[in-house]
N, C-alpha and C. Protein backbone atom coordinates (compact mmCIF):
# COMPACT_ATOMS: atom_id res chain seq x y z
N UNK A 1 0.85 -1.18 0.00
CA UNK A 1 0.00 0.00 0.00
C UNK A 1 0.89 1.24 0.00
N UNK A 2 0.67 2.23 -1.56
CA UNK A 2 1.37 3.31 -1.17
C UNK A 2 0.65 4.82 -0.58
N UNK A 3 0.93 5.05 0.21
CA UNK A 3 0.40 6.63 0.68
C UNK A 3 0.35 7.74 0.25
N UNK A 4 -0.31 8.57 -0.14
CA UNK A 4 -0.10 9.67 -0.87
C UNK A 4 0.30 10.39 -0.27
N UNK A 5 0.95 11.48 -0.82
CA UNK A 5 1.29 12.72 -0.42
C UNK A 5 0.54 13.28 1.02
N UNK A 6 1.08 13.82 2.16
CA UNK A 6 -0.08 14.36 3.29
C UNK A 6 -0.69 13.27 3.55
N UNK A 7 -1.03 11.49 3.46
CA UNK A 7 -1.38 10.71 4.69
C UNK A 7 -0.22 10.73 5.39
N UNK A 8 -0.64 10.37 6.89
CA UNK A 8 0.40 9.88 7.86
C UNK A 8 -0.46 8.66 8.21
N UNK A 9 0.83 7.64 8.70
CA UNK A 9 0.78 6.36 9.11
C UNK A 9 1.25 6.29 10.18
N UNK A 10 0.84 5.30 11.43
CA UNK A 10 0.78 5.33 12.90
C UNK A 10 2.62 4.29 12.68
N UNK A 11 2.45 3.48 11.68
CA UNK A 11 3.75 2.52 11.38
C UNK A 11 4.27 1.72 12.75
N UNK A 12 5.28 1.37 12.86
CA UNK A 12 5.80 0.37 13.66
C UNK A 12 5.74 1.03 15.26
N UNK A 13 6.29 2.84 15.15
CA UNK A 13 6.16 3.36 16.20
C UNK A 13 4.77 3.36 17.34
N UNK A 14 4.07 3.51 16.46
CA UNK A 14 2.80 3.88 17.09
C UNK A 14 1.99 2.70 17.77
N UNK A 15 2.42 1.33 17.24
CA UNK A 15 2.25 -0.17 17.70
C UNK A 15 2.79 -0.25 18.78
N UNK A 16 4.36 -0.12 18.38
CA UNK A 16 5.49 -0.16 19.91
C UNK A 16 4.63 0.86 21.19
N UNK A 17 4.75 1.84 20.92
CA UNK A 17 3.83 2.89 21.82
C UNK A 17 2.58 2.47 22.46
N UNK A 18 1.45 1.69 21.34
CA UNK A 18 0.49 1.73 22.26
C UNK A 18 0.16 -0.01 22.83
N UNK A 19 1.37 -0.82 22.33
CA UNK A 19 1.77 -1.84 23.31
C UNK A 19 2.43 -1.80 24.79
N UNK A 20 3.49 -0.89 24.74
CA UNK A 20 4.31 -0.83 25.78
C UNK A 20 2.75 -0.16 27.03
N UNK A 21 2.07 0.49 26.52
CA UNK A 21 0.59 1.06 27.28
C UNK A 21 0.05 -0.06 27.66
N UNK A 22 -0.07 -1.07 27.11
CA UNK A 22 -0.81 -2.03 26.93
C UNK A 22 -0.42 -3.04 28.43
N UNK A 23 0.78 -3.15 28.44
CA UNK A 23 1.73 -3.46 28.93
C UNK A 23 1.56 -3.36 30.54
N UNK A 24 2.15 -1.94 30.30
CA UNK A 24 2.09 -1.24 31.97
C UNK A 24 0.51 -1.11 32.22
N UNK A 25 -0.80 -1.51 31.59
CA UNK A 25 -1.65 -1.48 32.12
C UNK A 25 -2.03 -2.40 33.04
N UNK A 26 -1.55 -3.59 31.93
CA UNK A 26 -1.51 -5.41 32.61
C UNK A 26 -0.91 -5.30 34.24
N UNK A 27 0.44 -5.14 33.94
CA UNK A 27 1.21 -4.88 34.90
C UNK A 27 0.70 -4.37 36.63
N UNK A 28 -0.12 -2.74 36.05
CA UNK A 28 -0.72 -2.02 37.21
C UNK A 28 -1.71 -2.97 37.91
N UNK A 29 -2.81 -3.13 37.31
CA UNK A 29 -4.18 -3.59 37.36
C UNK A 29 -3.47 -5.34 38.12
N UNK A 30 -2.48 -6.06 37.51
CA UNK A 30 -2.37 -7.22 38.70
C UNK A 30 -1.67 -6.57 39.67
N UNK A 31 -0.71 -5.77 40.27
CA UNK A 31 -0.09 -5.43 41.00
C UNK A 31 -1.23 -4.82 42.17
N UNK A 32 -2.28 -3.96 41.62
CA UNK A 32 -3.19 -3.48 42.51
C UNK A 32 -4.26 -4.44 42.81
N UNK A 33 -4.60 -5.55 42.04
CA UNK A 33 -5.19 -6.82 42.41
C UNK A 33 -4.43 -7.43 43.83
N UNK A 34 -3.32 -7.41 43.61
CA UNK A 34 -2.44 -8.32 44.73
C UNK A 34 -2.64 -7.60 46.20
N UNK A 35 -2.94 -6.03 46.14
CA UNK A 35 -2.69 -5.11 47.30
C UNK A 35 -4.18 -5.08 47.92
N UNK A 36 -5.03 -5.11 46.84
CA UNK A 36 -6.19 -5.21 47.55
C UNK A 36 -5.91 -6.41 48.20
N UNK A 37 -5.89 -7.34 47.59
CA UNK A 37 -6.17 -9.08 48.50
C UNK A 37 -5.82 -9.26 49.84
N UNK A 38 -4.79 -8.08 49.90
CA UNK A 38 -3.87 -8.01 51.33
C UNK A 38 -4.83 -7.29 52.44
N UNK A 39 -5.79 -6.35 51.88
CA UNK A 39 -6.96 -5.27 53.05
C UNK A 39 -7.34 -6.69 53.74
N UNK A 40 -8.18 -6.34 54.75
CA UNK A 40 -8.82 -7.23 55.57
C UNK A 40 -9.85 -6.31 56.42
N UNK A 41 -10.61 -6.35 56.06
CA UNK A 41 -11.76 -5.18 56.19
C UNK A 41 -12.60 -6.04 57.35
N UNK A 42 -12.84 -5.47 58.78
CA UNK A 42 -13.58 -5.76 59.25
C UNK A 42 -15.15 -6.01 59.31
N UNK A 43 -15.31 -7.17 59.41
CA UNK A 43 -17.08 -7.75 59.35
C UNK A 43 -18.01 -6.65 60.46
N UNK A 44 -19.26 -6.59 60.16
CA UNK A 44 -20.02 -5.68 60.67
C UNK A 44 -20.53 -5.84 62.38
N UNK A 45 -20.40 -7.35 62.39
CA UNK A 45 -20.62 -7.83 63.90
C UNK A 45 -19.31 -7.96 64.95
N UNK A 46 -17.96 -8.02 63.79
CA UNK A 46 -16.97 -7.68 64.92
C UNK A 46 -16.53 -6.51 65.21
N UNK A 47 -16.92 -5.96 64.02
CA UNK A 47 -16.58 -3.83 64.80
C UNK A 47 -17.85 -3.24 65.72
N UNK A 48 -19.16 -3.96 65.36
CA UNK A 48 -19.33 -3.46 66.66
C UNK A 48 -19.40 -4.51 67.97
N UNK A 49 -18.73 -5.82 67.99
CA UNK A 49 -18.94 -6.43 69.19
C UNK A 49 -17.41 -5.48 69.44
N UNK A 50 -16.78 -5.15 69.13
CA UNK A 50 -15.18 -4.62 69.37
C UNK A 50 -16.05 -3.02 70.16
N UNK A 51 -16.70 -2.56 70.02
CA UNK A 51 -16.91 -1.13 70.32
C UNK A 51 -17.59 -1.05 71.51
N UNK A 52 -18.76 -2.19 71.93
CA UNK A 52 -18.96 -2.59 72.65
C UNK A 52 -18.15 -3.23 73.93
N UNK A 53 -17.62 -3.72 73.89
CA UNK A 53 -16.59 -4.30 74.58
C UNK A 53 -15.31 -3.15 75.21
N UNK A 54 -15.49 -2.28 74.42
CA UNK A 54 -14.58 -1.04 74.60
C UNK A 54 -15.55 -0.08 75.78
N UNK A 55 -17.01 -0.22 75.50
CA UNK A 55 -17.44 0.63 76.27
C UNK A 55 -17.95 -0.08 77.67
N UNK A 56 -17.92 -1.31 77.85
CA UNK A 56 -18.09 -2.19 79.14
C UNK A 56 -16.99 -1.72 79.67
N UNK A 57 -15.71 -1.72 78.67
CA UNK A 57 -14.45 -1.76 79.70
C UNK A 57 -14.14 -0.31 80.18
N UNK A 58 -14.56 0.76 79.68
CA UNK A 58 -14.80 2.04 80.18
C UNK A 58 -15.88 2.58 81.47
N UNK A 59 -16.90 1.56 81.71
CA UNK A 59 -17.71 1.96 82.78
C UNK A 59 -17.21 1.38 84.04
């Protein structure tokens, strides 16, 4: 395929470019998969049996 005059073509660069994106997206998205897995978010009956227990031991 030849191009005329005034097209531009994205060519090999623009592949490399929006792979290497491609890339570091993969990358982010498991890395922040792994960090969530690590939270440990307290259940609703042990924060408040925990708050409770805080205020027995205060009276």
């Amino acid at each position: 395929m030849v191009l005329a005059a005034g097209e531009v073509s994205p060519g090999l660069l623009g592949f490399v470019v929006v792979a290497l994106i491609g890339l570091a997206l993969y990358i982010l998205i498991k890395s922040m998969n792994k960090q969530i897995s690590k939270i440990q978010v307290p259940r609703e009956g042990e924060a408040e049996g925990e708050t409770r227990d805080d205020e027995k031991a205060k009276k």
